[in-house]
N, C-alpha and C. Protein backbone atom coordinates (compact mmCIF):
# COMPACT_ATOMS: atom_id res chain seq x y z
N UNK A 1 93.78 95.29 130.46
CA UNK A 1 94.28 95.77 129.20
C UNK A 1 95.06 94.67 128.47
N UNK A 2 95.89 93.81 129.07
CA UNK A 2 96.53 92.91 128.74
C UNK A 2 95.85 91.55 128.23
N UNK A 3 94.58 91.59 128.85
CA UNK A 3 93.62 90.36 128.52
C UNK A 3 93.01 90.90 126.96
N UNK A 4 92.63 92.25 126.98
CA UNK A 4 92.47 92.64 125.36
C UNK A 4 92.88 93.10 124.82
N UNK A 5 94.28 93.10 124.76
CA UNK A 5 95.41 92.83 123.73
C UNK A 5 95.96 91.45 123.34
N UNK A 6 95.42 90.70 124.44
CA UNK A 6 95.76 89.38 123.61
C UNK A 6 94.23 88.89 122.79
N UNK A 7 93.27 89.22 123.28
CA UNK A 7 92.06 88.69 122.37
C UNK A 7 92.00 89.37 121.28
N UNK A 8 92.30 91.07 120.70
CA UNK A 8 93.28 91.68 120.08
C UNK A 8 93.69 90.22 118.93
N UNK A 9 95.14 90.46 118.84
CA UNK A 9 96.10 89.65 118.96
C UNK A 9 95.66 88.31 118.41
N UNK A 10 95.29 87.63 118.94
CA UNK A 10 94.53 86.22 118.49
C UNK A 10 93.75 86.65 117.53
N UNK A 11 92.73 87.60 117.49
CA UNK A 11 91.68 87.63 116.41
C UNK A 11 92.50 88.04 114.89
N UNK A 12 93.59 88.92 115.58
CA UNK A 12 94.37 89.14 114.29
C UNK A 12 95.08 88.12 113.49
N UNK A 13 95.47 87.50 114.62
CA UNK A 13 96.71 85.90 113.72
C UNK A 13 95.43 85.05 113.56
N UNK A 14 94.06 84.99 113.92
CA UNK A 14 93.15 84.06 112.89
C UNK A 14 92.91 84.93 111.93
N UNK A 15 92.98 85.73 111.52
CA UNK A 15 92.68 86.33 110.39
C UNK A 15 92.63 85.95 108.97
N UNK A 16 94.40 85.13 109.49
CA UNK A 16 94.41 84.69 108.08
C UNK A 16 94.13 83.58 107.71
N UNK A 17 92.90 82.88 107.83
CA UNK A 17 92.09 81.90 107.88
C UNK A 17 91.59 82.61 106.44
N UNK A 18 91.39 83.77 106.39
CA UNK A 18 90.55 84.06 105.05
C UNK A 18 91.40 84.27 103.98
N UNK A 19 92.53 83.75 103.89
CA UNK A 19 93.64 83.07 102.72
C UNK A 19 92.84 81.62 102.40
N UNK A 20 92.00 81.42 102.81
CA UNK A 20 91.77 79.83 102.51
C UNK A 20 90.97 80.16 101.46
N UNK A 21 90.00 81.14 101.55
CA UNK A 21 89.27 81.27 100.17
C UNK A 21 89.63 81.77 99.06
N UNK A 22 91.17 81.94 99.01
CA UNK A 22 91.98 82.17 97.82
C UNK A 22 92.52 80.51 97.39
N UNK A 23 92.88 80.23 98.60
CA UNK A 23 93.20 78.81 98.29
C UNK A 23 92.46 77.78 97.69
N UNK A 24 91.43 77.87 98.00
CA UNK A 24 90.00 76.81 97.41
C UNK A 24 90.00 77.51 96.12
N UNK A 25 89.67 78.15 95.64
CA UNK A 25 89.45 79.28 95.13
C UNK A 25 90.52 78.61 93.98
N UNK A 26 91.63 79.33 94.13
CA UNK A 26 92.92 79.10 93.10
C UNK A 26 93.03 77.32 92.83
N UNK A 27 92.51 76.90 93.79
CA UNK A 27 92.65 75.30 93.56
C UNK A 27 91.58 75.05 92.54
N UNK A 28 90.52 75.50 93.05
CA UNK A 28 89.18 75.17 92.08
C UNK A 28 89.73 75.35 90.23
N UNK A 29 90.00 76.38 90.60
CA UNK A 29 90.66 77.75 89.31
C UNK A 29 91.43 76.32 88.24
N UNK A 30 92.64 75.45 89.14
CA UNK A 30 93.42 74.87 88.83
C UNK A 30 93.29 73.35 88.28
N UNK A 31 92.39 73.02 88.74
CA UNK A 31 91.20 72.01 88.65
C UNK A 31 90.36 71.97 87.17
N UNK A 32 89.82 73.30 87.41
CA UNK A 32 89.12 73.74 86.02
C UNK A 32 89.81 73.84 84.66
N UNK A 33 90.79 73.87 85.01
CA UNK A 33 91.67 74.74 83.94
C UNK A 33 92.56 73.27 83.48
N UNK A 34 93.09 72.61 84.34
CA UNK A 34 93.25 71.11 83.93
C UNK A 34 92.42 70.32 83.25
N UNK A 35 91.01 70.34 83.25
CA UNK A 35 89.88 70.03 82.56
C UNK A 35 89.32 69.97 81.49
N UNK A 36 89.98 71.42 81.31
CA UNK A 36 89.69 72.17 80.36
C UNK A 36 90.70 71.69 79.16
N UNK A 37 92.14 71.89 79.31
CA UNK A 37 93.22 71.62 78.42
C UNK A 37 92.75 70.07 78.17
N UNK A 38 92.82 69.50 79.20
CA UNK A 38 92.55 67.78 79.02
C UNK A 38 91.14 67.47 77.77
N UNK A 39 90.37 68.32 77.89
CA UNK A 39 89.04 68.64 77.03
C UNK A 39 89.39 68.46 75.77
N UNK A 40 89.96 69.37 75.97
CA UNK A 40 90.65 70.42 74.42
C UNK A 40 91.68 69.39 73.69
N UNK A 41 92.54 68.36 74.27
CA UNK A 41 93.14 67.56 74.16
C UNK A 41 92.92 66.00 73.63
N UNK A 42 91.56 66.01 74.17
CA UNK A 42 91.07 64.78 73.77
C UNK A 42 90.61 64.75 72.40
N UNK A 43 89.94 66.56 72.27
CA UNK A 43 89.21 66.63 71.00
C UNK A 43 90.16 66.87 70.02
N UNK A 44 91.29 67.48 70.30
CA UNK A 44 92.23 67.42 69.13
C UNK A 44 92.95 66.11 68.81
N UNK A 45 92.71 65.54 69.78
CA UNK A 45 93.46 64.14 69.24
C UNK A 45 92.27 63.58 67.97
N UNK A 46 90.92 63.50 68.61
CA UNK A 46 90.09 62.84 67.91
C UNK A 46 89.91 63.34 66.43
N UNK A 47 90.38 64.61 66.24
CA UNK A 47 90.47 65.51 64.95
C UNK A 47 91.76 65.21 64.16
N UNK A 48 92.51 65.25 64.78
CA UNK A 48 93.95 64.69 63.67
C UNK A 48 93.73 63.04 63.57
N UNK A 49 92.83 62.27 63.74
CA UNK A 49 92.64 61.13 63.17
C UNK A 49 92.50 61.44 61.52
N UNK A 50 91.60 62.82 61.83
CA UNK A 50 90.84 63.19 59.97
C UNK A 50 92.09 62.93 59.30
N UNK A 51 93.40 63.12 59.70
CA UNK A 51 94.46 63.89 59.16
C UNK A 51 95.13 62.82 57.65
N UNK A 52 94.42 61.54 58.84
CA UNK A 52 95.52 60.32 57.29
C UNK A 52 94.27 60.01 56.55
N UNK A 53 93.19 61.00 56.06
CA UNK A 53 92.13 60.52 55.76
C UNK A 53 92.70 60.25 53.81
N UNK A 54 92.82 59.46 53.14
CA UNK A 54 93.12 59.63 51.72
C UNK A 54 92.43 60.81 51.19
N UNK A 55 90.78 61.20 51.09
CA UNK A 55 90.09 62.02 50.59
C UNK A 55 91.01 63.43 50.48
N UNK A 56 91.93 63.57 51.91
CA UNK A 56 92.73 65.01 51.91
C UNK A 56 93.74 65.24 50.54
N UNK A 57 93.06 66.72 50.12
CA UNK A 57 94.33 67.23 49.39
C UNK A 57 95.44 67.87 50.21
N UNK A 58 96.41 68.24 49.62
CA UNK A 58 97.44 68.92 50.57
C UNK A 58 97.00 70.24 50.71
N UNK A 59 96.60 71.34 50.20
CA UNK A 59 95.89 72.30 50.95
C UNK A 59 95.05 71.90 52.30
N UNK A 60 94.40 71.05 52.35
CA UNK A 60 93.88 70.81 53.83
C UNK A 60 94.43 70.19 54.88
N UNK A 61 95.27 69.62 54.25
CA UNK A 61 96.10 68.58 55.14
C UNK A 61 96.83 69.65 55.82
N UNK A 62 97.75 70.82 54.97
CA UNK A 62 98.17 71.86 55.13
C UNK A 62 97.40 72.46 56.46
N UNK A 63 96.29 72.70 56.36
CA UNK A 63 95.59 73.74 57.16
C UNK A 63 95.22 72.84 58.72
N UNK A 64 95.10 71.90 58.56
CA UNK A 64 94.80 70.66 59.19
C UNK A 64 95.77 71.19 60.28
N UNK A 65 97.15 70.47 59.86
CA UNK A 65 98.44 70.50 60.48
C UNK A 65 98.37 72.18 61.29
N UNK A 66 98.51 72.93 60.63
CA UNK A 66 98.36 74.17 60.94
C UNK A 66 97.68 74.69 62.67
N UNK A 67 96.51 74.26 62.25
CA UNK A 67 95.41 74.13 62.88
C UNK A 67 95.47 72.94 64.55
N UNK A 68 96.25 71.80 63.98
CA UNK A 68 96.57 71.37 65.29
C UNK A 68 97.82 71.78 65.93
N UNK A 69 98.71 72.42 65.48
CA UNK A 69 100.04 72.86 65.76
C UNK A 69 99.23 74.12 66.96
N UNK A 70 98.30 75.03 66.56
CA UNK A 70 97.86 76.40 66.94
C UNK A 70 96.93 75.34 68.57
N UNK A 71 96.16 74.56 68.54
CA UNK A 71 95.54 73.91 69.10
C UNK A 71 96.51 73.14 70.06
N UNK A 72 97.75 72.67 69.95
CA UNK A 72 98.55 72.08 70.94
C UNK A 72 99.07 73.43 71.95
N UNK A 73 99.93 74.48 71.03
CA UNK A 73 100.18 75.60 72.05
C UNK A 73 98.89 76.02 72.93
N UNK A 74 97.69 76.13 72.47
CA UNK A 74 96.83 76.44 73.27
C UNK A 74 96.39 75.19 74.52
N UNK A 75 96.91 74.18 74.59
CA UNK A 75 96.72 73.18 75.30
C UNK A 75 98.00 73.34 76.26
N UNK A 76 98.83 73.92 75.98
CA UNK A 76 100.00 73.66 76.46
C UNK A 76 99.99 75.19 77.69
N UNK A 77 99.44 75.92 76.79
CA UNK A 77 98.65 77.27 77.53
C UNK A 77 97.99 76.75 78.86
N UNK A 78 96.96 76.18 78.32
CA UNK A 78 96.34 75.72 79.56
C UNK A 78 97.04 75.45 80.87
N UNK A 79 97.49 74.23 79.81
CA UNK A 79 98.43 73.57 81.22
C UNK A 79 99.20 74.20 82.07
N UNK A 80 99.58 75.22 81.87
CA UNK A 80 100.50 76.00 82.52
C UNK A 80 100.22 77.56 83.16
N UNK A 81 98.93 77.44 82.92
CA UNK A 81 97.72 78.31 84.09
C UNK A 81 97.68 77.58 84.72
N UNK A 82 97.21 76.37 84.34
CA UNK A 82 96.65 75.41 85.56
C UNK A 82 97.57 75.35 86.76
N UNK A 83 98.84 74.61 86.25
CA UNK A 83 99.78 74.98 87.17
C UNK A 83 100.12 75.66 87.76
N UNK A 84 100.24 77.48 87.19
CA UNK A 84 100.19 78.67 88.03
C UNK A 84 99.13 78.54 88.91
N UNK A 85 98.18 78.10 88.68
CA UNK A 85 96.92 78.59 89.66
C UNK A 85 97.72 77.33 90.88
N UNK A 86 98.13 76.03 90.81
CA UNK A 86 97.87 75.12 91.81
C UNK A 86 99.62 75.41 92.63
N UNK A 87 100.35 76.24 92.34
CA UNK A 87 101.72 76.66 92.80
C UNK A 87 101.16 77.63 93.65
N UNK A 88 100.37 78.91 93.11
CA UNK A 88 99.22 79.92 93.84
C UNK A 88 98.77 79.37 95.07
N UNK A 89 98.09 78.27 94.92
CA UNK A 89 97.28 77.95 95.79
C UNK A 89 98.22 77.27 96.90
N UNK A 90 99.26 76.24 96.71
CA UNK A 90 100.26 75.52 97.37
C UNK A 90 100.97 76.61 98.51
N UNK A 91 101.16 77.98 97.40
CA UNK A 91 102.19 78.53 98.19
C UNK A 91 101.60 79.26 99.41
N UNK A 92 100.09 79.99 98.88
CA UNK A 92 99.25 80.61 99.49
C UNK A 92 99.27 80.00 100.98
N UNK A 93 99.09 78.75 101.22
CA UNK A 93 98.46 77.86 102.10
C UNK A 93 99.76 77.54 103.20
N UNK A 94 101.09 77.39 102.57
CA UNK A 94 102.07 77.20 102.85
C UNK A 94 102.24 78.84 103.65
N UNK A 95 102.60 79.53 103.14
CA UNK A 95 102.50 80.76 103.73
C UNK A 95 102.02 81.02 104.71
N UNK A 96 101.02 81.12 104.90
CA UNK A 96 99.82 81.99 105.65
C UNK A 96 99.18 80.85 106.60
N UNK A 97 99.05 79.46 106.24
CA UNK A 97 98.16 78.31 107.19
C UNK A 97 98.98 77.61 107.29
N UNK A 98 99.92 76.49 107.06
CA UNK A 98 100.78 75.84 107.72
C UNK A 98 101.69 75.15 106.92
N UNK A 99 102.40 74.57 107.24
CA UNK A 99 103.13 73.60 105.99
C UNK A 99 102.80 72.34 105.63
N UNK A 100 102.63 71.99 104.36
CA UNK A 100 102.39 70.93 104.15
C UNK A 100 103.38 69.57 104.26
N UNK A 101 102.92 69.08 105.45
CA UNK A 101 103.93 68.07 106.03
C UNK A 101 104.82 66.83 105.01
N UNK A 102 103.17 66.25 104.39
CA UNK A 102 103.35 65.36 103.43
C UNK A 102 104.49 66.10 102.25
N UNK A 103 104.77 66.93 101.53
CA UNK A 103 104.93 67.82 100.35
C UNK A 103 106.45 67.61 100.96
N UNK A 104 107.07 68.23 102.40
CA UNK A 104 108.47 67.84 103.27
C UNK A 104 108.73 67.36 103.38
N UNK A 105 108.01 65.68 103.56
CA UNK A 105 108.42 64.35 103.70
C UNK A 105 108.36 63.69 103.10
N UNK A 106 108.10 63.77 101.56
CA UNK A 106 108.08 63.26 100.05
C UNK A 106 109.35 63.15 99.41
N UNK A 107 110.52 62.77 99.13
CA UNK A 107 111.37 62.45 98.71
C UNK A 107 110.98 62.91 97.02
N UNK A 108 110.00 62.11 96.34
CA UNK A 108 109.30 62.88 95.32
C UNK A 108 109.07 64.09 95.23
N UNK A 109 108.97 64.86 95.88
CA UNK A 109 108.23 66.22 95.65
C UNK A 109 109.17 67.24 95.08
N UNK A 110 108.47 67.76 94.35
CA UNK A 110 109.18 69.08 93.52
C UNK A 110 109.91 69.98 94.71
N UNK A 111 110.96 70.47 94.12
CA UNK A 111 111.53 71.67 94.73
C UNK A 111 110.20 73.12 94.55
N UNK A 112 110.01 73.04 93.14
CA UNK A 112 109.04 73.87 92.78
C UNK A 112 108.27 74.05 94.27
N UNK A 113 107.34 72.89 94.31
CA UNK A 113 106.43 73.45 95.28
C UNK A 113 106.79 73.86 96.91
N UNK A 114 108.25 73.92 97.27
CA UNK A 114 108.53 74.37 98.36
C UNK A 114 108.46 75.69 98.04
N UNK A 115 107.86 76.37 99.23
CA UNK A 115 107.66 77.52 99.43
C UNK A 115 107.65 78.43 100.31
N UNK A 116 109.17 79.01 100.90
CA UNK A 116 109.04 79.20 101.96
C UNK A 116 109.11 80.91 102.85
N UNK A 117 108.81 81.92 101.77
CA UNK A 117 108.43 83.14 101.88
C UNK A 117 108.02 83.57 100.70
N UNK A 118 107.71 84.88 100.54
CA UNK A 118 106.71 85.37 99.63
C UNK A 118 107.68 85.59 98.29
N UNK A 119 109.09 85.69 98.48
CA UNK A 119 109.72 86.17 97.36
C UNK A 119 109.91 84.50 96.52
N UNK A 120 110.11 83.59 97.59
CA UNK A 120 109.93 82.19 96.65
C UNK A 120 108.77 82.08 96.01
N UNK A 121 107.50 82.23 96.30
CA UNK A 121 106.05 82.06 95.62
C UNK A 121 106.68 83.08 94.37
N UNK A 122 106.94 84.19 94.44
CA UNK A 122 106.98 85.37 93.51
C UNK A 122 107.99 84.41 92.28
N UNK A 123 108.93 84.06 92.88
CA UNK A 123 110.11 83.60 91.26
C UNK A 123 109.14 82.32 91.32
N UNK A 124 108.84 81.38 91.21
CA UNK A 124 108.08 80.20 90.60
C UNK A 124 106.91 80.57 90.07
N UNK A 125 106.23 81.78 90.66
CA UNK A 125 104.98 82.00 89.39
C UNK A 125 105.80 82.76 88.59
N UNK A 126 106.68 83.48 88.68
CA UNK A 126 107.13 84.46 87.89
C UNK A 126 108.14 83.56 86.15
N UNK A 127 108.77 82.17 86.79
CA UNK A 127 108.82 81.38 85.96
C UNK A 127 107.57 80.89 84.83
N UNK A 128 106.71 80.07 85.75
CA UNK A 128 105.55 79.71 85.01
C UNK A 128 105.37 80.68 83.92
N UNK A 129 104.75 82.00 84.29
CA UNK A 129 104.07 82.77 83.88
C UNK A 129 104.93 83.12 82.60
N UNK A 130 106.53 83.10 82.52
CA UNK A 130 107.32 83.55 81.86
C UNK A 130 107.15 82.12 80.40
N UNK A 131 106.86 81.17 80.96
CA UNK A 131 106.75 80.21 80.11
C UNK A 131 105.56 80.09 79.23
N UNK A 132 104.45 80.49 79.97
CA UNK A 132 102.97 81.30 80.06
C UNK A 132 102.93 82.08 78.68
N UNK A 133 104.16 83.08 78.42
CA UNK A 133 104.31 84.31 77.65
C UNK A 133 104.97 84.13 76.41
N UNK A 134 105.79 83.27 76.70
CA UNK A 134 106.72 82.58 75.27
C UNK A 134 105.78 81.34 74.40
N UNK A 135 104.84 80.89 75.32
CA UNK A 135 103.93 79.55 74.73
C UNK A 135 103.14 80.63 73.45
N UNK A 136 102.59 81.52 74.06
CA UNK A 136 101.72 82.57 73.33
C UNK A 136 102.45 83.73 72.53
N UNK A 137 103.93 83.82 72.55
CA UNK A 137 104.67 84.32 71.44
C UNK A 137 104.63 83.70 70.06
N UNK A 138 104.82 82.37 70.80
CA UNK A 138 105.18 80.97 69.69
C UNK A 138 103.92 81.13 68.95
N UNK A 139 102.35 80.91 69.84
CA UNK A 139 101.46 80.94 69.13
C UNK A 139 101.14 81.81 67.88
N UNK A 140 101.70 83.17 68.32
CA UNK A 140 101.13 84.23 67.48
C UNK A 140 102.30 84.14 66.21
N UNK A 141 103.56 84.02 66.41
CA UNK A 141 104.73 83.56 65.72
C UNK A 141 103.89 82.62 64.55
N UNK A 142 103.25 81.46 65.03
CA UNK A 142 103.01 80.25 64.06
C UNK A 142 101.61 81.25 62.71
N UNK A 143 101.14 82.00 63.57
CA UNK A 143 99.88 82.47 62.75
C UNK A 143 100.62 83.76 62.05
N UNK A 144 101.25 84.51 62.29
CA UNK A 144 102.05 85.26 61.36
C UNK A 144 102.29 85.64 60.52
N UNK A 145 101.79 86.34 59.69
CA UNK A 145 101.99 86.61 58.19
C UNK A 145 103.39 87.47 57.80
N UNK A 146 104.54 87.04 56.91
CA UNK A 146 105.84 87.75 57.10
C UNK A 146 105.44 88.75 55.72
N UNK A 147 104.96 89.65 55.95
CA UNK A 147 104.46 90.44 54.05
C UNK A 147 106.23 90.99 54.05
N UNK A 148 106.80 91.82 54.65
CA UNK A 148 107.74 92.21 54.50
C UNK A 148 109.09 92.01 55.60
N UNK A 149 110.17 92.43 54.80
CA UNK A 149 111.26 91.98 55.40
C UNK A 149 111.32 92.09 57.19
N UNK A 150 110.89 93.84 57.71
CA UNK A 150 110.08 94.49 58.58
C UNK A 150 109.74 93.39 59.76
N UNK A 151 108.71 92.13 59.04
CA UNK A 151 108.00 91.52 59.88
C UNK A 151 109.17 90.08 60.48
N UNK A 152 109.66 89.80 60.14
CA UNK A 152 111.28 88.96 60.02
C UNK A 152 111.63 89.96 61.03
N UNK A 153 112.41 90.94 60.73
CA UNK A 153 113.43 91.49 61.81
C UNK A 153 112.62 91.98 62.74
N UNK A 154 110.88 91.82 62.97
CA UNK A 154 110.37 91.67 64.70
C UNK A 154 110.04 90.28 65.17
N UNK A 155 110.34 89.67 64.32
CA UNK A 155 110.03 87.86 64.30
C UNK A 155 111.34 87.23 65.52
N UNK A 156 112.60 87.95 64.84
CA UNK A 156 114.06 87.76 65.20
C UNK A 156 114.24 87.95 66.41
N UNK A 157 113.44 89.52 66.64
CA UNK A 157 114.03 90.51 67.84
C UNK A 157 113.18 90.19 68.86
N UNK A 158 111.97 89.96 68.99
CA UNK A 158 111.28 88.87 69.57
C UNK A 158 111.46 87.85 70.17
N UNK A 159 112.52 87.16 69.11
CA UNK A 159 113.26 85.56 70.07
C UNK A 159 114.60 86.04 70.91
N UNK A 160 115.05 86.79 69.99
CA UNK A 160 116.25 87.59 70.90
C UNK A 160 115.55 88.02 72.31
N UNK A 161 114.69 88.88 72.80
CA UNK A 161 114.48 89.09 74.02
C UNK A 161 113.86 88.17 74.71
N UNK A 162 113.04 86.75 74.48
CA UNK A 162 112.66 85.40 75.02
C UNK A 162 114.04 85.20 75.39
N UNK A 163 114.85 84.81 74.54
CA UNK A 163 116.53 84.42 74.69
C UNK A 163 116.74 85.07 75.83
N UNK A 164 116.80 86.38 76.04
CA UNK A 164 117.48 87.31 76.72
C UNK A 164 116.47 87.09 78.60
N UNK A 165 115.56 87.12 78.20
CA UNK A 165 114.55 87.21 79.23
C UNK A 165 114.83 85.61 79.95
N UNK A 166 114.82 84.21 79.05
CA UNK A 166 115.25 83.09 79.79
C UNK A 166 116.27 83.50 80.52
N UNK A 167 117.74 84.03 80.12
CA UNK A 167 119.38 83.77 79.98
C UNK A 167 119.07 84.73 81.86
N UNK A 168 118.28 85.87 81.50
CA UNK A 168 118.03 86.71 83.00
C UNK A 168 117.54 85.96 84.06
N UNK A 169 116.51 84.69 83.94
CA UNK A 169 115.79 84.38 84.85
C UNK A 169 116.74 83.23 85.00
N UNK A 170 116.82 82.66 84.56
CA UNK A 170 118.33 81.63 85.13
C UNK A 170 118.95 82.22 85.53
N UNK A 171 119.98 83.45 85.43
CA UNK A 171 121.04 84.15 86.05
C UNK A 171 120.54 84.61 87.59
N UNK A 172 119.21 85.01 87.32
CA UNK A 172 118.72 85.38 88.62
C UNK A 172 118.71 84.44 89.49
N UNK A 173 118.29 82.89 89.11
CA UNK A 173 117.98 82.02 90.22
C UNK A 173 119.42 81.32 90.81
N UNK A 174 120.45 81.62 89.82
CA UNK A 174 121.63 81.03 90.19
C UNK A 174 122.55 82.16 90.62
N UNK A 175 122.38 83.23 90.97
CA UNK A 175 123.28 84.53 91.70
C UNK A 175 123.53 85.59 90.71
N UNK A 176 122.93 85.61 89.21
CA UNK A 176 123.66 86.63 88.55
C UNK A 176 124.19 86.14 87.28
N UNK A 177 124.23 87.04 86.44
CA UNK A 177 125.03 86.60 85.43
C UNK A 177 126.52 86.10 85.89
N UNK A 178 127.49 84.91 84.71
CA UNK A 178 128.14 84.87 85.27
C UNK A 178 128.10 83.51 86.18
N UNK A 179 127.33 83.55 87.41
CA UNK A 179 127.43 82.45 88.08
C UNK A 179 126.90 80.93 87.76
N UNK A 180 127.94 80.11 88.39
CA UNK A 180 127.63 78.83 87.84
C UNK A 180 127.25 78.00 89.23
């Protein structure tokens, strides 16, 4: 009985071998998505060359500007999936398959990517993601039409709870409001 409870036992703690295909997986994800912004990045650079073109009137130049302003937040978007996905994948691996030795013995290495139970993975994506949410406030903020006063005082109240929502997640990581 004791011989198959430990074969039991063993088959269970390999189990989580099949975290790796979240890991590849979220890495791939992270990979792609770096690619992608970098894509998107190259081509907007190559487009605001148009920008000092003399031919421009200021209506286009206008829209131009506009247009790459909306195109950087969305780059900046990217980037910061990407990152969620490769913190995902770091922590995943860290967790569940082993520690990454190199990442401990790096003098360089982010605090970020230490990871050393599930509630640490949880506040560093929960950061990202929070940064994730304000990139795409800003976005929708820049495209915005203010017809009435109405649209201003949700413009306001909007940054007020970003405000409020940063001021919480700092308080949280440092003990609380209050703590310094």
């Amino acid at each position: 009985m004791k011989k198959l409870e430990l074969i039991f036992e063993r088959a269970l703690w390999d189990s989580r071998f099949v975290v790796l295909l979240a890991v590849v997986a979220s890495l791939a994800a992270s990979i792609a998505m770096f690619f992608m912004a970098t894509v998107d990045a190259f081509y907007m650079i190559i487009h605001v060359g148009e920008y000092a073109s003399p031919a421009l009137d200021a209506a286009t130049r206008g829209a131009m500007r506009s247009s790459a302003i909306t195109h950087i937040v969305e780059i900046v978007d990217g980037y910061l999936l990407a990152t969620v996905m490769l913190i995902f994948a770091l922590g995943l691996y860290e967790l569940f398959i082993s520690k990454i030795d190199m990442a401990e013995n790096d003098e360089k290495a982010s605090k970020v990517l230490f990871i050393t139970n599930l509630d640490d993975l949880k506040a560093r994506l929960a950061k990202v993601i929070l940064m994730i949410l304000i990139v795409k406030y800003f976005e929708h903020a820049t495209t915005m039409e203010f017809a009435t006063a109405i649209d201003l005082l949700y413009l306001a109240a909007g940054i007020a709870l970003i405000g409020l929502a940063i001021y919480l997640s700092h308080a949280a990581e440092h003990g609380g409001p209050g703590a310094h």
